[in-house]
N, C-alpha and C. Protein backbone atom coordinates (compact mmCIF):
# COMPACT_ATOMS: atom_id res chain seq x y z
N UNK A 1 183.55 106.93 127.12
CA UNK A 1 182.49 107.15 126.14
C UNK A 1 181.60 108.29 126.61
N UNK A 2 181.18 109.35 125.87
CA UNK A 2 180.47 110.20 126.01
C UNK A 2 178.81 109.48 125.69
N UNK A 3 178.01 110.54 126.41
CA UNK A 3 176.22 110.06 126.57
C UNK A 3 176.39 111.55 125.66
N UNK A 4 175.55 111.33 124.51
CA UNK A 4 174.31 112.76 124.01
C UNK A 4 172.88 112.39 124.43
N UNK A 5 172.79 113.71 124.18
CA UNK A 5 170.56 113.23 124.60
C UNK A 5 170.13 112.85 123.67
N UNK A 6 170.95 112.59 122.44
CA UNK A 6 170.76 111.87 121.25
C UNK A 6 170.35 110.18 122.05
N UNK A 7 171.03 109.87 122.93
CA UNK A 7 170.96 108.57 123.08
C UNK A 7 170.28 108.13 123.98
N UNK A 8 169.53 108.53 124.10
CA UNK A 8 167.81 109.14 124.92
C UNK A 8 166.81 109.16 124.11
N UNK A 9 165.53 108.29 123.95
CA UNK A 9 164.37 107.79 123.00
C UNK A 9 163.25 108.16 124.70
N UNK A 10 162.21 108.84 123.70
CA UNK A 10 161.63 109.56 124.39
C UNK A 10 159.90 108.33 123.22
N UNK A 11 159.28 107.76 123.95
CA UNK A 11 158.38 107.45 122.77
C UNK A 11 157.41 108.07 122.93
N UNK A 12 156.07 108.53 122.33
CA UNK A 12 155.45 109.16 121.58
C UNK A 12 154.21 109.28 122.96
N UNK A 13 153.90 108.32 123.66
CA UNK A 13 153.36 108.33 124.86
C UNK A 13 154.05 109.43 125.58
N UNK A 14 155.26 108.78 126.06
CA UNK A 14 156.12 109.67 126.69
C UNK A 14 156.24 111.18 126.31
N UNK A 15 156.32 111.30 125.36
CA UNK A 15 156.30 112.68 124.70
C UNK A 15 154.85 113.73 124.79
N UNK A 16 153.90 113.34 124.93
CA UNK A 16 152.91 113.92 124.71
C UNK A 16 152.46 113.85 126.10
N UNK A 17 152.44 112.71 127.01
CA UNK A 17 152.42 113.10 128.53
C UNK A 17 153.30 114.37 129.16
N UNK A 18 154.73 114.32 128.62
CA UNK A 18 155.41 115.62 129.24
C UNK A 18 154.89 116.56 128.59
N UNK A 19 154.51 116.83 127.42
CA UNK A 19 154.28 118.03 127.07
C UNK A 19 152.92 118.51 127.15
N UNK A 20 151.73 118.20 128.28
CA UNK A 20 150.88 117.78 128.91
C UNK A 20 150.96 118.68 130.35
N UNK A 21 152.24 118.25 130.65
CA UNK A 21 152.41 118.53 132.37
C UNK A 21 153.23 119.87 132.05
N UNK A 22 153.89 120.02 130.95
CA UNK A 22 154.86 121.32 130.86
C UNK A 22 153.51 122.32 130.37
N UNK A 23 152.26 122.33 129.65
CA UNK A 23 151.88 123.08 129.26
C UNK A 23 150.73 123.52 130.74
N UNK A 24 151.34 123.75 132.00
CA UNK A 24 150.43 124.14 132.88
C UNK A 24 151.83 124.95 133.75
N UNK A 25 152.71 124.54 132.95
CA UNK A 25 154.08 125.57 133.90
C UNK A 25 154.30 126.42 132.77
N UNK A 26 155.24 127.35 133.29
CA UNK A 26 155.50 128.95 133.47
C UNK A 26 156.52 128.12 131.73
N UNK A 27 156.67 129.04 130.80
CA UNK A 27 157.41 128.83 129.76
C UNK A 27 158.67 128.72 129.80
N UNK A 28 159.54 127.79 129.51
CA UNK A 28 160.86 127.67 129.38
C UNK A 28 161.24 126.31 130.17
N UNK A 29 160.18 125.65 131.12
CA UNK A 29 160.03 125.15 132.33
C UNK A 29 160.44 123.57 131.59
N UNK A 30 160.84 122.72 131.89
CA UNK A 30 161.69 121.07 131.12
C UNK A 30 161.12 120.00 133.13
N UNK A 31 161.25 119.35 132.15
CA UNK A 31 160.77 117.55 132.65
C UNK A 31 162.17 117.20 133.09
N UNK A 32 162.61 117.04 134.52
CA UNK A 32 163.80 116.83 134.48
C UNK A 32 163.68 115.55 135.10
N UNK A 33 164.77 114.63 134.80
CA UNK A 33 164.82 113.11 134.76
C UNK A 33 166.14 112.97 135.70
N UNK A 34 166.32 112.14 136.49
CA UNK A 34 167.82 112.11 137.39
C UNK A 34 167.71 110.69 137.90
N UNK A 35 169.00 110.71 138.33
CA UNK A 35 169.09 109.47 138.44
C UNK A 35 169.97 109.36 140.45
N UNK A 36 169.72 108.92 140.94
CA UNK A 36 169.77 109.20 142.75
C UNK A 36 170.44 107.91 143.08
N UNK A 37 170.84 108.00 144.19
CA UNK A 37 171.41 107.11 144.82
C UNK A 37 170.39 106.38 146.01
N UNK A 38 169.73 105.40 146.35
CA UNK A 38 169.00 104.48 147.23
C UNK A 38 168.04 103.26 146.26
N UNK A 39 166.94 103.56 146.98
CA UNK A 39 165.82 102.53 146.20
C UNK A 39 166.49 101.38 146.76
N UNK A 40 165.40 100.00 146.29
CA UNK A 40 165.72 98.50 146.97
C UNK A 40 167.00 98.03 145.94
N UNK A 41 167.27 98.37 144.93
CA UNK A 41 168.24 98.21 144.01
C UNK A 41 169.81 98.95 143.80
N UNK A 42 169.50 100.33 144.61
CA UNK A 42 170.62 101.06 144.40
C UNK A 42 170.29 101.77 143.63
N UNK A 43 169.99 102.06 142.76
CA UNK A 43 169.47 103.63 142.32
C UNK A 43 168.45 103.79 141.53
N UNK A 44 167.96 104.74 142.00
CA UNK A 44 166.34 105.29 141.50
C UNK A 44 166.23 105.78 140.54
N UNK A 45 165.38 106.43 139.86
CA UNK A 45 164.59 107.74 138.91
C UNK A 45 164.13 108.47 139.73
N UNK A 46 164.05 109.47 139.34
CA UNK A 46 163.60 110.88 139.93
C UNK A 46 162.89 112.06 139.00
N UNK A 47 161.46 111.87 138.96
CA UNK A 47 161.40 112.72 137.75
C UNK A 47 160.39 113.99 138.79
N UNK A 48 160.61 115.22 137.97
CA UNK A 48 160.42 116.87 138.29
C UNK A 48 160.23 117.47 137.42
N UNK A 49 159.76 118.71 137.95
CA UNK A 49 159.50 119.55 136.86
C UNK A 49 160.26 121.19 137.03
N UNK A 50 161.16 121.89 136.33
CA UNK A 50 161.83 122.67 136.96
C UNK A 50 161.54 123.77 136.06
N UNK A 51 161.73 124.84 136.60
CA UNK A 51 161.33 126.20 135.70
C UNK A 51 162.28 126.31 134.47
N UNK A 52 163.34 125.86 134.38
CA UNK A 52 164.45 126.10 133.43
C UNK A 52 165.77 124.91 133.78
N UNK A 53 166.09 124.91 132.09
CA UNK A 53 167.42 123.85 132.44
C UNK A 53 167.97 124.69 132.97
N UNK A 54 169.73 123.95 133.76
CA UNK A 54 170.64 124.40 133.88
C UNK A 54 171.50 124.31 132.31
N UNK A 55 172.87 124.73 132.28
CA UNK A 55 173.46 125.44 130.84
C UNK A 55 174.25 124.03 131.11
N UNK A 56 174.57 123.42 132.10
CA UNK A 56 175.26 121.79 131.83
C UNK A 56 174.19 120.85 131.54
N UNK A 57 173.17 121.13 131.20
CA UNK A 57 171.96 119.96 131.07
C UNK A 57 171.85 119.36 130.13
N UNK A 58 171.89 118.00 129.47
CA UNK A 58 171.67 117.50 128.20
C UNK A 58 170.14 117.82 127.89
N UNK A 59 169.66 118.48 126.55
CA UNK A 59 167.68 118.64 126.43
C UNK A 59 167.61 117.23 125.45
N UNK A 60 166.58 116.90 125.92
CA UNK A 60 165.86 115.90 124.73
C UNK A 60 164.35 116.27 124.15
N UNK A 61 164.15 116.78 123.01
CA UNK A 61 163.22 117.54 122.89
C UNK A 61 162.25 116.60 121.90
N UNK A 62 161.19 117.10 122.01
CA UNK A 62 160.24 115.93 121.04
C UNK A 62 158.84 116.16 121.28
N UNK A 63 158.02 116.93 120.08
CA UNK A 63 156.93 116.74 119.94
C UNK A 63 156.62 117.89 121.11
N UNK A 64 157.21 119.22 121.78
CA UNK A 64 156.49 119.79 122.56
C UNK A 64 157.11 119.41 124.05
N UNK A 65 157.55 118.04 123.92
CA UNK A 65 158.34 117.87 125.37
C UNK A 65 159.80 117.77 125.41
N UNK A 66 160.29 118.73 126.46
CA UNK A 66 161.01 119.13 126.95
C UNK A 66 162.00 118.71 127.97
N UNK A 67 163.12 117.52 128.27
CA UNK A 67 162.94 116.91 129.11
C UNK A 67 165.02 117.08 129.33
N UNK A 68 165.43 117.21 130.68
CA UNK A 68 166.34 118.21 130.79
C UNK A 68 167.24 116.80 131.46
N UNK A 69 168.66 116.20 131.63
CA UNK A 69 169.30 115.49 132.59
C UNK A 69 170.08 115.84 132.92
N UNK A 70 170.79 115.72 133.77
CA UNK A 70 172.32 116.09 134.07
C UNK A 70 173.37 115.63 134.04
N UNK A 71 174.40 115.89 134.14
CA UNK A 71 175.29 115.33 133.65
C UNK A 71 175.68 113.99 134.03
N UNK A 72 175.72 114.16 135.60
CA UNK A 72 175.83 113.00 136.19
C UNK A 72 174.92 111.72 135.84
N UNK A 73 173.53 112.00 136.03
CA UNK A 73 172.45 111.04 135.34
C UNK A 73 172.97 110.30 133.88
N UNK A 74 173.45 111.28 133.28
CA UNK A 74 173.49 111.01 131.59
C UNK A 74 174.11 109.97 131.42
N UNK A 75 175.14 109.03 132.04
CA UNK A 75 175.53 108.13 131.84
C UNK A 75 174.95 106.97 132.12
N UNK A 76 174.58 107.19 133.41
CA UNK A 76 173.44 105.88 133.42
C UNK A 76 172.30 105.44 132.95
N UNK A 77 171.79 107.02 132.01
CA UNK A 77 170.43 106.65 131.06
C UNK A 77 170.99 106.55 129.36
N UNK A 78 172.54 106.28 128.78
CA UNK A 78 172.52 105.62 128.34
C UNK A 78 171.94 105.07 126.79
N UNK A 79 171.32 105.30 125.92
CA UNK A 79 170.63 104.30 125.49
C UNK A 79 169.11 103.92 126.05
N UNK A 80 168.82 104.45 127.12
CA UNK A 80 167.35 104.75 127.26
C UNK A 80 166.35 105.12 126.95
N UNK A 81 165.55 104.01 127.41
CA UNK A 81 163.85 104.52 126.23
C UNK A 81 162.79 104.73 127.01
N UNK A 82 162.43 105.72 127.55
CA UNK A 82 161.38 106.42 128.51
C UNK A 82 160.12 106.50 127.59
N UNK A 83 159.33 105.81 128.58
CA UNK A 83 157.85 105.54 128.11
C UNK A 83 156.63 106.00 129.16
N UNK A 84 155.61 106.17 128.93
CA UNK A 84 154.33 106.38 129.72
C UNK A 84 153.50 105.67 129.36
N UNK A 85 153.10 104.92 130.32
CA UNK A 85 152.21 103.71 130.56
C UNK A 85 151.04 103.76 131.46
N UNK A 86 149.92 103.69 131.04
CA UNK A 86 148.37 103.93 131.80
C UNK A 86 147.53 102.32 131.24
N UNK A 87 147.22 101.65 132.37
CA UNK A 87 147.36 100.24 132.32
C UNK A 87 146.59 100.41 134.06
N UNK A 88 146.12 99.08 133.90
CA UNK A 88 145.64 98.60 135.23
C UNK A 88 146.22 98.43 136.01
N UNK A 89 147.27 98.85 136.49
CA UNK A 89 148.13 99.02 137.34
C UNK A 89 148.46 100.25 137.43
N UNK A 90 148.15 101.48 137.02
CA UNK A 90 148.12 103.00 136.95
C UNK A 90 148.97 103.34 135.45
N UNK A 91 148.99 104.71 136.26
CA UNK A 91 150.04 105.63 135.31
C UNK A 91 151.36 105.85 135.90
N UNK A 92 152.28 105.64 134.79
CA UNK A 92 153.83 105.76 135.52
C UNK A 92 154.69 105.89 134.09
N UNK A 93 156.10 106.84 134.42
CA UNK A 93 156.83 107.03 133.31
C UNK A 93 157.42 105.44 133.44
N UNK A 94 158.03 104.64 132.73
CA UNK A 94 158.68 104.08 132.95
C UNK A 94 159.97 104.04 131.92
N UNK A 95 161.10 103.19 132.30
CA UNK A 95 162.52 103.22 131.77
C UNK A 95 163.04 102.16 131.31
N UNK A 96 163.19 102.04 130.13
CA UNK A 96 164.03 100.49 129.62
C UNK A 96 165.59 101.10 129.64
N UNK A 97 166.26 100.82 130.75
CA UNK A 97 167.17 101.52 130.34
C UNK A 97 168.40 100.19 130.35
N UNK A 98 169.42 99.86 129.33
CA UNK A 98 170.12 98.74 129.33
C UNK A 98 170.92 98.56 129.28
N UNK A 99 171.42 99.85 130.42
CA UNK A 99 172.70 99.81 131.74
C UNK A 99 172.50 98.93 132.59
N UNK A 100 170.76 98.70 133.34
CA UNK A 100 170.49 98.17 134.49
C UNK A 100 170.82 96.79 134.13
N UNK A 101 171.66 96.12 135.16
CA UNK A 101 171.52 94.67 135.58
C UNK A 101 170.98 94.07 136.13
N UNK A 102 170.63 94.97 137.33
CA UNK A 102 168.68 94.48 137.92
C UNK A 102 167.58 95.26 137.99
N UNK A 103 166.93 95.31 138.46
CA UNK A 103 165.64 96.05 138.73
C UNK A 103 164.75 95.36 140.05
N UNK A 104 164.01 96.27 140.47
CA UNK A 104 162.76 95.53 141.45
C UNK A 104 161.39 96.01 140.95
N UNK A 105 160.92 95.47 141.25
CA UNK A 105 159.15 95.41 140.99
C UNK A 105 158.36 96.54 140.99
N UNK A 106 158.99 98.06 141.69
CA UNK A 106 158.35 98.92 141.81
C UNK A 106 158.76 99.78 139.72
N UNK A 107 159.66 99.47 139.11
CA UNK A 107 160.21 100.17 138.02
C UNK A 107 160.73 101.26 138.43
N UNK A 108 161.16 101.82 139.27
CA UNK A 108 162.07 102.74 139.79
C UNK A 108 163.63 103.07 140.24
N UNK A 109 163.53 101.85 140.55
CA UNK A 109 164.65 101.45 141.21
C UNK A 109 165.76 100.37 140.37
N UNK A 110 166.69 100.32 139.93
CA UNK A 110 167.90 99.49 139.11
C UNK A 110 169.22 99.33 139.67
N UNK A 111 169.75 98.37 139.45
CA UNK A 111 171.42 98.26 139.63
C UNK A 111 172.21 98.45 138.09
N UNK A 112 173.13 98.64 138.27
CA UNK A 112 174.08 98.58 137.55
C UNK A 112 175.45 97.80 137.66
């Protein structure tokens, strides 16, 4: 099965926070999202900010934000719904993503 960045939900929080942090970088510059190998779960999020996609990058665009994955990532986000959350417990992107079979407490970190 193929991933599009179609299948990537960016919500409206989320959207307006990246396009927030992109409007203090250099133009062309994307929110890049990845997905790593460690964390207490086995694999992390990784989010950055890079001057430009690469030409293999899936874009998910919305509202001004710009947000770039790779290929490798793209499968494990899936059907993912990236949110920004500012709550008494801070500010943090977070990921419903419903590949993961587990998760730990920090929201960073998932199994599959």
């Amino acid at each position: 099965m193929t991933t599009a960045a179609g299948d990537i939900a960016l919500t409206e929080q989320a959207a307006r926070r990246i396009h927030a942090i992109l409007a203090n970088e250099s133009p062309g510059a994307v929110f890049r999202i990845s997905v790593e190998g460690g964390g207490c779960s086995g694999f992390q999020y990784h989010f950055a900010v890079d001057p430009a996609p690469s030409e293999e990058d899936a874009l998910v665009e919305q509202a001004g934000a710009r947000v770039a994955i790779d290929p490798a990532s793209l499968g494990f986000l899936a059907g993912a719904r990236i949110d920004f959350v500012d709550d008494l417990m801070g500010q943090s992107f977070r990921i419903d993503n419903p590949n993961a079979v587990a998760s730990c407490g920090c929201g960073t970190s998932f199994a599959v």
